[in-house]
PDB file of N, CA and C in Angstrom:
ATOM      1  N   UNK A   1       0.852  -1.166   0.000  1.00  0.00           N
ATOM      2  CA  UNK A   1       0.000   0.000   0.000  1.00  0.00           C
ATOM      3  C   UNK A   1       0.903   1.236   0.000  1.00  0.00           C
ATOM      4  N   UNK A   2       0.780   2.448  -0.974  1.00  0.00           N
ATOM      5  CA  UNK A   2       1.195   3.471  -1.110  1.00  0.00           C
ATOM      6  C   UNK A   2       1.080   4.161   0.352  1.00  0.00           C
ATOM      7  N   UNK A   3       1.876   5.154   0.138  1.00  0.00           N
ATOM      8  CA  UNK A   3       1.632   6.293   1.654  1.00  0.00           C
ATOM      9  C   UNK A   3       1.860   7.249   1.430  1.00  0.00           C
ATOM     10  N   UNK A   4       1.645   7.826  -0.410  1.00  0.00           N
ATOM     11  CA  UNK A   4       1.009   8.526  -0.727  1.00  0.00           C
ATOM     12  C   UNK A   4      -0.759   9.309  -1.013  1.00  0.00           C
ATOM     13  N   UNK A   5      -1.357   9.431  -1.323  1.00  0.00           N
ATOM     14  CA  UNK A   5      -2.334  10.193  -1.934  1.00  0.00           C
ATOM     15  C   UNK A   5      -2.585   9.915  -3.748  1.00  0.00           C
ATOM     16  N   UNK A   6      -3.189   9.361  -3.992  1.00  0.00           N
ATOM     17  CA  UNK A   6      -3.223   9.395  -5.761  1.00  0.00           C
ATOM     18  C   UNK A   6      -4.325  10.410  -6.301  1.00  0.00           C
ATOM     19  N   UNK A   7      -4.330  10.716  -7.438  1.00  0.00           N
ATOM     20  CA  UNK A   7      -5.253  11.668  -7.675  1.00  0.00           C
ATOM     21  C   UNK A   7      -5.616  10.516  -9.059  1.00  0.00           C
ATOM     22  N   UNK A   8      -5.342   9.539  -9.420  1.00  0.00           N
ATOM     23  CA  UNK A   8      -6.015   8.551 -10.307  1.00  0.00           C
ATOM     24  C   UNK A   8      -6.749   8.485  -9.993  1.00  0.00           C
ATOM     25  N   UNK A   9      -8.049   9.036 -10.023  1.00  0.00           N
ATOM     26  CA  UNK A   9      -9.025   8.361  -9.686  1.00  0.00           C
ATOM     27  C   UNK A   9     -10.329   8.525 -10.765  1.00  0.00           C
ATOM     28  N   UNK A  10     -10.816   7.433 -11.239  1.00  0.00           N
ATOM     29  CA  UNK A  10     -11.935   7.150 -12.439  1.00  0.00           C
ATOM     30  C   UNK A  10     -13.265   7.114 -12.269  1.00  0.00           C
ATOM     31  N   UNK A  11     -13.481   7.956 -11.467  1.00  0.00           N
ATOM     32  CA  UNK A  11     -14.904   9.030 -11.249  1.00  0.00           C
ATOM     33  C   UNK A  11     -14.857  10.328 -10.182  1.00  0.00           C
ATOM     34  N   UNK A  12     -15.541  10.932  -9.875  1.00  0.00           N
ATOM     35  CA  UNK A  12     -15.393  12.150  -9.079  1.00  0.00           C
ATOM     36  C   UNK A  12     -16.219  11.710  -7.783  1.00  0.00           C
ATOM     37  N   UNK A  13     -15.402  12.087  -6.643  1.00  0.00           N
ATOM     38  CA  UNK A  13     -15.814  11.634  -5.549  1.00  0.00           C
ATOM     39  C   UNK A  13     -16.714  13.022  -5.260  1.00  0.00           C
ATOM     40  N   UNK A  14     -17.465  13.139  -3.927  1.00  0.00           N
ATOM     41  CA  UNK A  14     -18.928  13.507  -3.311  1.00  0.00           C
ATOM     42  C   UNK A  14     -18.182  13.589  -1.764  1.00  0.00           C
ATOM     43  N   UNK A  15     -17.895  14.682  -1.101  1.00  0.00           N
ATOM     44  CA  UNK A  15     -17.450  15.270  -0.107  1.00  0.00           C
ATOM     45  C   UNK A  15     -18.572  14.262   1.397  1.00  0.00           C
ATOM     46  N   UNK A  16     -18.281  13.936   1.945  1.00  0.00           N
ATOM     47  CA  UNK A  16     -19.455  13.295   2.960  1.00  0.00           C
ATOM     48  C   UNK A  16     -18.943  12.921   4.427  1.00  0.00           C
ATOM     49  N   UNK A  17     -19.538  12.949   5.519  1.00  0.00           N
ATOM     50  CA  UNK A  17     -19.595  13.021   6.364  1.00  0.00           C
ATOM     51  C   UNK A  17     -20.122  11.838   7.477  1.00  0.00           C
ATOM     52  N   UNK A  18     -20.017  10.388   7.150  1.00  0.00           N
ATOM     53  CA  UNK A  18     -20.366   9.170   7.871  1.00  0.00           C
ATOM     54  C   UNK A  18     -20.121   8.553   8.307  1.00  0.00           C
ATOM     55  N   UNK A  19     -20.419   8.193   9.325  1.00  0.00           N
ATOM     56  CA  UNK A  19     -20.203   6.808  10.147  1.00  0.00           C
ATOM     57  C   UNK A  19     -20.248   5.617   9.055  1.00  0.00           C
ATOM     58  N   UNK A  20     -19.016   4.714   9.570  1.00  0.00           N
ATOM     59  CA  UNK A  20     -19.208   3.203   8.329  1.00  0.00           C
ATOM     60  C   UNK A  20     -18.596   2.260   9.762  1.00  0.00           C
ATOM     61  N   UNK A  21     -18.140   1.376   9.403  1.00  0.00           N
ATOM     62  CA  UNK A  21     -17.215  -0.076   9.387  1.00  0.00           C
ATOM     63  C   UNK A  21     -16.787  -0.490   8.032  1.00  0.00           C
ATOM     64  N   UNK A  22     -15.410  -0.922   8.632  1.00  0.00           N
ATOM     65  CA  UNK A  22     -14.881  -1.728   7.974  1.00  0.00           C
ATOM     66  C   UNK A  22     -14.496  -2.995   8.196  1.00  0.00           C
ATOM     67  N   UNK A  23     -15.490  -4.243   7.622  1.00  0.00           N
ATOM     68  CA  UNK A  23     -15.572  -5.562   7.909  1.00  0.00           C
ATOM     69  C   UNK A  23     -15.148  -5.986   7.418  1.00  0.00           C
ATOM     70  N   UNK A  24     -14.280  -7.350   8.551  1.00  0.00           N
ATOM     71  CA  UNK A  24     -13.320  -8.193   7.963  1.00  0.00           C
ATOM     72  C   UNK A  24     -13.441  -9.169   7.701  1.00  0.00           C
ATOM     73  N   UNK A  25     -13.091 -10.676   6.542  1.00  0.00           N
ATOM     74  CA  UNK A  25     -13.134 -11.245   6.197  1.00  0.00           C
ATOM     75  C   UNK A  25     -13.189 -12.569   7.491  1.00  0.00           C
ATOM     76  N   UNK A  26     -12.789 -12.389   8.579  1.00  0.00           N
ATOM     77  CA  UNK A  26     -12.435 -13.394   9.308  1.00  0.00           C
ATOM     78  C   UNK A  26     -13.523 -12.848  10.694  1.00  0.00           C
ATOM     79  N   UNK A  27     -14.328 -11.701  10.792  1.00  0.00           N
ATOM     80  CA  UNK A  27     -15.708 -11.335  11.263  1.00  0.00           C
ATOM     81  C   UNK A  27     -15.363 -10.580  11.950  1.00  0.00           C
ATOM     82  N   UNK A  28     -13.582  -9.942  12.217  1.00  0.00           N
ATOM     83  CA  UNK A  28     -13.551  -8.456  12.790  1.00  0.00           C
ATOM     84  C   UNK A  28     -13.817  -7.136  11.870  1.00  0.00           C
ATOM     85  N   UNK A  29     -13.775  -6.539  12.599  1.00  0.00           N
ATOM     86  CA  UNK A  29     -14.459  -5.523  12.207  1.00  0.00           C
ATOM     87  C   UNK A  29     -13.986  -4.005  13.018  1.00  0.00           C
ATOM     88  N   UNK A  30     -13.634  -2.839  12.228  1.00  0.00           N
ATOM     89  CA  UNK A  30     -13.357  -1.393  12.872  1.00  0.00           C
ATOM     90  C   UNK A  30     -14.170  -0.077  12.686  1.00  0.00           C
ATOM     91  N   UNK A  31     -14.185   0.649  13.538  1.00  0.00           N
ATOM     92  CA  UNK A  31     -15.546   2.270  12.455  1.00  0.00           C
ATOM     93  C   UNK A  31     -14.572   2.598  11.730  1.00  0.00           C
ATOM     94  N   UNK A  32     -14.843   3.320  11.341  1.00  0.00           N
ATOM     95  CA  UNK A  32     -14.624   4.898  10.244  1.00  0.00           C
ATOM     96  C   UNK A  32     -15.564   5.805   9.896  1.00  0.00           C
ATOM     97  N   UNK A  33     -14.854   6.868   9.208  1.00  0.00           N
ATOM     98  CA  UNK A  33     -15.631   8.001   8.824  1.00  0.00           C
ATOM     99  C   UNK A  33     -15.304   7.858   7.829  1.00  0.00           C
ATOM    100  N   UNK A  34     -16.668   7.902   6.614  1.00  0.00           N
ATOM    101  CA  UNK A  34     -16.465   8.076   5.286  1.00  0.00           C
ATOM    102  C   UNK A  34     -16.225   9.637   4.886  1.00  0.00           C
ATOM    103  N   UNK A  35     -15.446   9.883   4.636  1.00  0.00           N
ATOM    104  CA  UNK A  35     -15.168  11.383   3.991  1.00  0.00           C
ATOM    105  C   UNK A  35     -15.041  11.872   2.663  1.00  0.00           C
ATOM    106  N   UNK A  36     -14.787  10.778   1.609  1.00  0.00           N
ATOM    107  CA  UNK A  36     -15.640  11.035   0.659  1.00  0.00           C
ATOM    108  C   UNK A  36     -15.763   9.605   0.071  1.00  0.00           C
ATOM    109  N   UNK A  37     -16.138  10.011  -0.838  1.00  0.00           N
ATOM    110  CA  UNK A  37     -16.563   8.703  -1.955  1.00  0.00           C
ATOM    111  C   UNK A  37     -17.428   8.570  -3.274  1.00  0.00           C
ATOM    112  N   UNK A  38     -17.503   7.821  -3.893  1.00  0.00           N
ATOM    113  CA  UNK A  38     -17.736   7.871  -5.398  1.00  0.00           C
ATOM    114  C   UNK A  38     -18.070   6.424  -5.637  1.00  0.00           C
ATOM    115  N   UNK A  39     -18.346   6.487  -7.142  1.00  0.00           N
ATOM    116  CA  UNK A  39     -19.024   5.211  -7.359  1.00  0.00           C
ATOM    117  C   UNK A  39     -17.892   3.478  -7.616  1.00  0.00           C
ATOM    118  N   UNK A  40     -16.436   4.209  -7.684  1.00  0.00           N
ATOM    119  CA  UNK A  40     -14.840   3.559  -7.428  1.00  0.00           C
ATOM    120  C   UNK A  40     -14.499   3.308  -6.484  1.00  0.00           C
ATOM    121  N   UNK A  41     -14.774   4.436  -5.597  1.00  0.00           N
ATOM    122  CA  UNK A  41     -13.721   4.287  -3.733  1.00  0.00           C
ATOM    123  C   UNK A  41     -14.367   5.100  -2.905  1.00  0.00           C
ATOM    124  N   UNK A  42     -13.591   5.201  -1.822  1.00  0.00           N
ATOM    125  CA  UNK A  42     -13.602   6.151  -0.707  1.00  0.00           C
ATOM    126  C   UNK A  42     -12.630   6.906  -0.145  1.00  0.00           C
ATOM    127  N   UNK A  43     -12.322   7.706   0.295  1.00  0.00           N
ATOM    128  CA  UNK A  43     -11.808   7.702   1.581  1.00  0.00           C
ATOM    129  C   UNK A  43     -11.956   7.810   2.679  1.00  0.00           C
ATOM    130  N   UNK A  44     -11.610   7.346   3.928  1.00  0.00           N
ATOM    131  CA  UNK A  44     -11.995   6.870   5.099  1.00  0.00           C
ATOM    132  C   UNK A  44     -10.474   7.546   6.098  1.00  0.00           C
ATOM    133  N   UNK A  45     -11.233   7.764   7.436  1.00  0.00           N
ATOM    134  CA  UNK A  45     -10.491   8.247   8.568  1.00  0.00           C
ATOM    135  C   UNK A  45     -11.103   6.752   9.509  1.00  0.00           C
ATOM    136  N   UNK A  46      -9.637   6.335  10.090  1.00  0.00           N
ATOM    137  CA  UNK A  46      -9.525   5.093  10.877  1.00  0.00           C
ATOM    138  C   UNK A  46      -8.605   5.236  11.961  1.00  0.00           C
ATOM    139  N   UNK A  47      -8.859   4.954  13.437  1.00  0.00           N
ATOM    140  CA  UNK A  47      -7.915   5.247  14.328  1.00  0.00           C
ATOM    141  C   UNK A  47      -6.327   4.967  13.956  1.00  0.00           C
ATOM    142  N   UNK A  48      -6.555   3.413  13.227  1.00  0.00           N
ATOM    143  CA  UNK A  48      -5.286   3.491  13.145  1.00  0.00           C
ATOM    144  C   UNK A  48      -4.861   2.476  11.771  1.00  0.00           C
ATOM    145  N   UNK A  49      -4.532   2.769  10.256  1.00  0.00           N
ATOM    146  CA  UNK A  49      -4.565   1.747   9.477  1.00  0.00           C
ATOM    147  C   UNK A  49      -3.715   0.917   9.508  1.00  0.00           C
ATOM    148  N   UNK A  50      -2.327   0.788  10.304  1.00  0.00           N
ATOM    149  CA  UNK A  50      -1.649  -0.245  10.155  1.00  0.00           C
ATOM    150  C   UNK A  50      -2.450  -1.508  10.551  1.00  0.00           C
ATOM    151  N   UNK A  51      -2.214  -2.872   9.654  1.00  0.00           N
ATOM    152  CA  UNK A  51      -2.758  -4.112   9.943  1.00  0.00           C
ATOM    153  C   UNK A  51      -3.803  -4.267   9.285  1.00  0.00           C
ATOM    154  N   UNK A  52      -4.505  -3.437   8.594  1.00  0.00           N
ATOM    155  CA  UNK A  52      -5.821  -4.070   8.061  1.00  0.00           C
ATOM    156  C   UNK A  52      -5.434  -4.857   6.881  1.00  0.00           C
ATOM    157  N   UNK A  53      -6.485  -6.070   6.521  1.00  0.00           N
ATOM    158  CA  UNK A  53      -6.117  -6.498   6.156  1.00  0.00           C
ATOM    159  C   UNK A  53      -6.508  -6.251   4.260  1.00  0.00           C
ATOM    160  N   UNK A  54      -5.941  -7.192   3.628  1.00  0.00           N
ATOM    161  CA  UNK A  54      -5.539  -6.727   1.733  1.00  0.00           C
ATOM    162  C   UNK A  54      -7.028  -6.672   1.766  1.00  0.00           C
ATOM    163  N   UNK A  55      -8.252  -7.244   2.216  1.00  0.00           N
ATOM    164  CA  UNK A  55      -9.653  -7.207   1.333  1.00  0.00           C
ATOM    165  C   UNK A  55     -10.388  -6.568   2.751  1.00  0.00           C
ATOM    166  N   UNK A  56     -11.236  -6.262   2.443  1.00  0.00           N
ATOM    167  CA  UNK A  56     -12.582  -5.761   3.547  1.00  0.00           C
ATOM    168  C   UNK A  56     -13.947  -5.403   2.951  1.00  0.00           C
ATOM    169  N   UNK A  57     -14.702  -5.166   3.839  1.00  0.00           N
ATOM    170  CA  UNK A  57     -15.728  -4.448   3.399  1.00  0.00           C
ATOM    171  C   UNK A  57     -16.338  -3.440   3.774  1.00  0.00           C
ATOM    172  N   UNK A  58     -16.671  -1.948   3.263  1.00  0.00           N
ATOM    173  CA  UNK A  58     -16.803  -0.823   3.629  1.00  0.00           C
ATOM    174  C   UNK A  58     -17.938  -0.987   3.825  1.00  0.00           C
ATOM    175  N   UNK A  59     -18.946  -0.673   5.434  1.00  0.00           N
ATOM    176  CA  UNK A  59     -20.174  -1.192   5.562  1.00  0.00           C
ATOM    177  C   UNK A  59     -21.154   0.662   6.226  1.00  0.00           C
ATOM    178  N   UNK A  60     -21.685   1.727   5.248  1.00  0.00           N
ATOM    179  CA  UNK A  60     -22.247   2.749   5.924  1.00  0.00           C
ATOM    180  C   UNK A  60     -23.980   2.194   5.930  1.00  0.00           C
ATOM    181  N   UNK A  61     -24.079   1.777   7.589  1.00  0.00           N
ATOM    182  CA  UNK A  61     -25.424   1.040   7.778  1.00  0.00           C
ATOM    183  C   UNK A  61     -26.268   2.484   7.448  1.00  0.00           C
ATOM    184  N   UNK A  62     -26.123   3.384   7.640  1.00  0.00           N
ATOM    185  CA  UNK A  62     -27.773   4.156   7.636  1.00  0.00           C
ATOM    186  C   UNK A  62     -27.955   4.411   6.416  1.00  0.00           C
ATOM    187  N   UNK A  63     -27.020   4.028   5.070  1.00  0.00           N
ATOM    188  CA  UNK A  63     -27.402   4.092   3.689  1.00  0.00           C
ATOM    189  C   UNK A  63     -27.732   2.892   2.765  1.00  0.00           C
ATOM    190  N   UNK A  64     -27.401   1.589   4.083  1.00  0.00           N
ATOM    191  CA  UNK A  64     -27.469   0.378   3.292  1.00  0.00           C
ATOM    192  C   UNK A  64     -27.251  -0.024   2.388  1.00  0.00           C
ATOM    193  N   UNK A  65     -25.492   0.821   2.489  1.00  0.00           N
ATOM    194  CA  UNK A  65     -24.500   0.659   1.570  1.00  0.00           C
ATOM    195  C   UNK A  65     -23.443  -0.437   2.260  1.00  0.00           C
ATOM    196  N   UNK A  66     -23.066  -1.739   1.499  1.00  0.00           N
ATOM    197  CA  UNK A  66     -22.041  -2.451   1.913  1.00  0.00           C
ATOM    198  C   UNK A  66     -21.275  -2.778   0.378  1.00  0.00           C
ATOM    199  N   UNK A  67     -19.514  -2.615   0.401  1.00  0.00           N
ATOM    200  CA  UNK A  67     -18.899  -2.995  -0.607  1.00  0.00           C
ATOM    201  C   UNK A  67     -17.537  -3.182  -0.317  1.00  0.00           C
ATOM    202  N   UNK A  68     -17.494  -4.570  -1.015  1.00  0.00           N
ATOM    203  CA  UNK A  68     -16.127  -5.211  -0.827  1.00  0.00           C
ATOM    204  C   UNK A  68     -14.766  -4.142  -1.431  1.00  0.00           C
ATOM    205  N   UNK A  69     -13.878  -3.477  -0.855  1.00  0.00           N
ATOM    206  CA  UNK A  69     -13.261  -3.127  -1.378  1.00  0.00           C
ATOM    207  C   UNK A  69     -11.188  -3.527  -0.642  1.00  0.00           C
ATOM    208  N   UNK A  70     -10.140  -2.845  -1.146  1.00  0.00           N
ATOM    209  CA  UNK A  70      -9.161  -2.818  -1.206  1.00  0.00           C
ATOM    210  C   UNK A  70      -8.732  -1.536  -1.084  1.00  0.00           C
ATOM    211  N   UNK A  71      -7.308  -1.716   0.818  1.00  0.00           N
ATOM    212  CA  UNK A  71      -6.746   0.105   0.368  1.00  0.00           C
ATOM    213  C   UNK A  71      -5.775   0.122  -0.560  1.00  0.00           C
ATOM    214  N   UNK A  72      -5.382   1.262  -1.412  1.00  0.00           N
ATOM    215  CA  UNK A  72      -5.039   1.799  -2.412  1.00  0.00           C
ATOM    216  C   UNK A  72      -3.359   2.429  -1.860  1.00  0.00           C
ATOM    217  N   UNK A  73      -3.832   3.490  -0.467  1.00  0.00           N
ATOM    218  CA  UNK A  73      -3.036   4.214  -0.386  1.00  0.00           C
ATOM    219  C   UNK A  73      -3.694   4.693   1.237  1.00  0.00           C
ATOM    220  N   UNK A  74      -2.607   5.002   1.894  1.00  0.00           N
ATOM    221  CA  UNK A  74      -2.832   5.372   3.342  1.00  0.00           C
ATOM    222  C   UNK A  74      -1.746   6.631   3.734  1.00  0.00           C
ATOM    223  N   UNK A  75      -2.363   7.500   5.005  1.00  0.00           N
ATOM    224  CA  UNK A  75      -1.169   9.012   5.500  1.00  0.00           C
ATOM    225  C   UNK A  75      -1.976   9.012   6.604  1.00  0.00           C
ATOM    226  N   UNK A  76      -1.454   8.877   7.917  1.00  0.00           N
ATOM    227  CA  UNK A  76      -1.914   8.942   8.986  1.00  0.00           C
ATOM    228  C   UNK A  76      -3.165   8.248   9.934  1.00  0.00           C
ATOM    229  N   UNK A  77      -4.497   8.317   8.985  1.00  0.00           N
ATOM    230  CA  UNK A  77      -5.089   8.220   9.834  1.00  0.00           C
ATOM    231  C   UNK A  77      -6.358   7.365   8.798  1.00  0.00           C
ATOM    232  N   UNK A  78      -5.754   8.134   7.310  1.00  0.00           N
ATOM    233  CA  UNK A  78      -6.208   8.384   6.194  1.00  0.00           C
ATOM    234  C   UNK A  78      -6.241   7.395   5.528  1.00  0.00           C
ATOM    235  N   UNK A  79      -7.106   6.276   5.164  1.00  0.00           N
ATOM    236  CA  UNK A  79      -6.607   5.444   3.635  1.00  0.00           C
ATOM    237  C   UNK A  79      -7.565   6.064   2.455  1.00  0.00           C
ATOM    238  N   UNK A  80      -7.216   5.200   1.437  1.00  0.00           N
ATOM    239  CA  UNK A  80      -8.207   5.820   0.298  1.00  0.00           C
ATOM    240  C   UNK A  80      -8.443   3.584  -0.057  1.00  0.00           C
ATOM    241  N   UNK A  81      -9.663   3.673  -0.486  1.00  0.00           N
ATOM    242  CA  UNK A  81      -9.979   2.099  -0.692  1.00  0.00           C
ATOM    243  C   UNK A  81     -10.617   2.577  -2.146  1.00  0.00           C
ATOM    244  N   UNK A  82     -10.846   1.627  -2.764  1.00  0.00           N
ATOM    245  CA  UNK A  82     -10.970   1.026  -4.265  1.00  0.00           C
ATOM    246  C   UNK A  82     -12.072  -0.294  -4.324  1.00  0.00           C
ATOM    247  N   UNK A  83     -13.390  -0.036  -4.714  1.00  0.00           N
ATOM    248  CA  UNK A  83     -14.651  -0.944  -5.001  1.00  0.00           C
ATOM    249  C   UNK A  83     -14.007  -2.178  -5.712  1.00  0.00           C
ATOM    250  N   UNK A  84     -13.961  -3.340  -5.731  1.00  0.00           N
ATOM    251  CA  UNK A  84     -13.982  -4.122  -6.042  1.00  0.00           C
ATOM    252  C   UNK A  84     -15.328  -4.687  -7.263  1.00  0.00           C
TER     253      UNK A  84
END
């Protein structure tokens, strides 16, 4: 995973403000804040991204939005994930 920032990105993300999880393949699970996102990725604020693992799933319950995705790129606190 980068620990940069990419600006590749193949749609235009939507500025936002949500509570999610990010669920794990093996039934753990962490919050986040979705901060933005698009119909490709997200980005997400997480206490702490070291350790997560290569697949997850980005879960924002009050939109009954769930999607398998992959991080891309992480800075602090910050990853950016990629829809699968």
């Amino acid at each position: 995973m980068s620990e940069t920032n990419s600006e590749h990105r193949t749609s235009p993300r939507h500025r936002v403000f949500k509570g999610g999880r990010l669920a794990f393949p093996d039934g753990g699970a962490v919050d986040c804040v979705v901060r933005n996102i698009s119909s490709s990725g997200a980005r997400v604020d997480v206490v702490d991204p070291r350790g997560l693992p290569e697949v997850f799933t980005l879960v924002i319950a009050a939109d009954h939005f769930k999607r398998r995705c992959h991080p891309v790129w992480s800075h602090d606190k910050q990853i950016g994930v990629v829809f699968e």
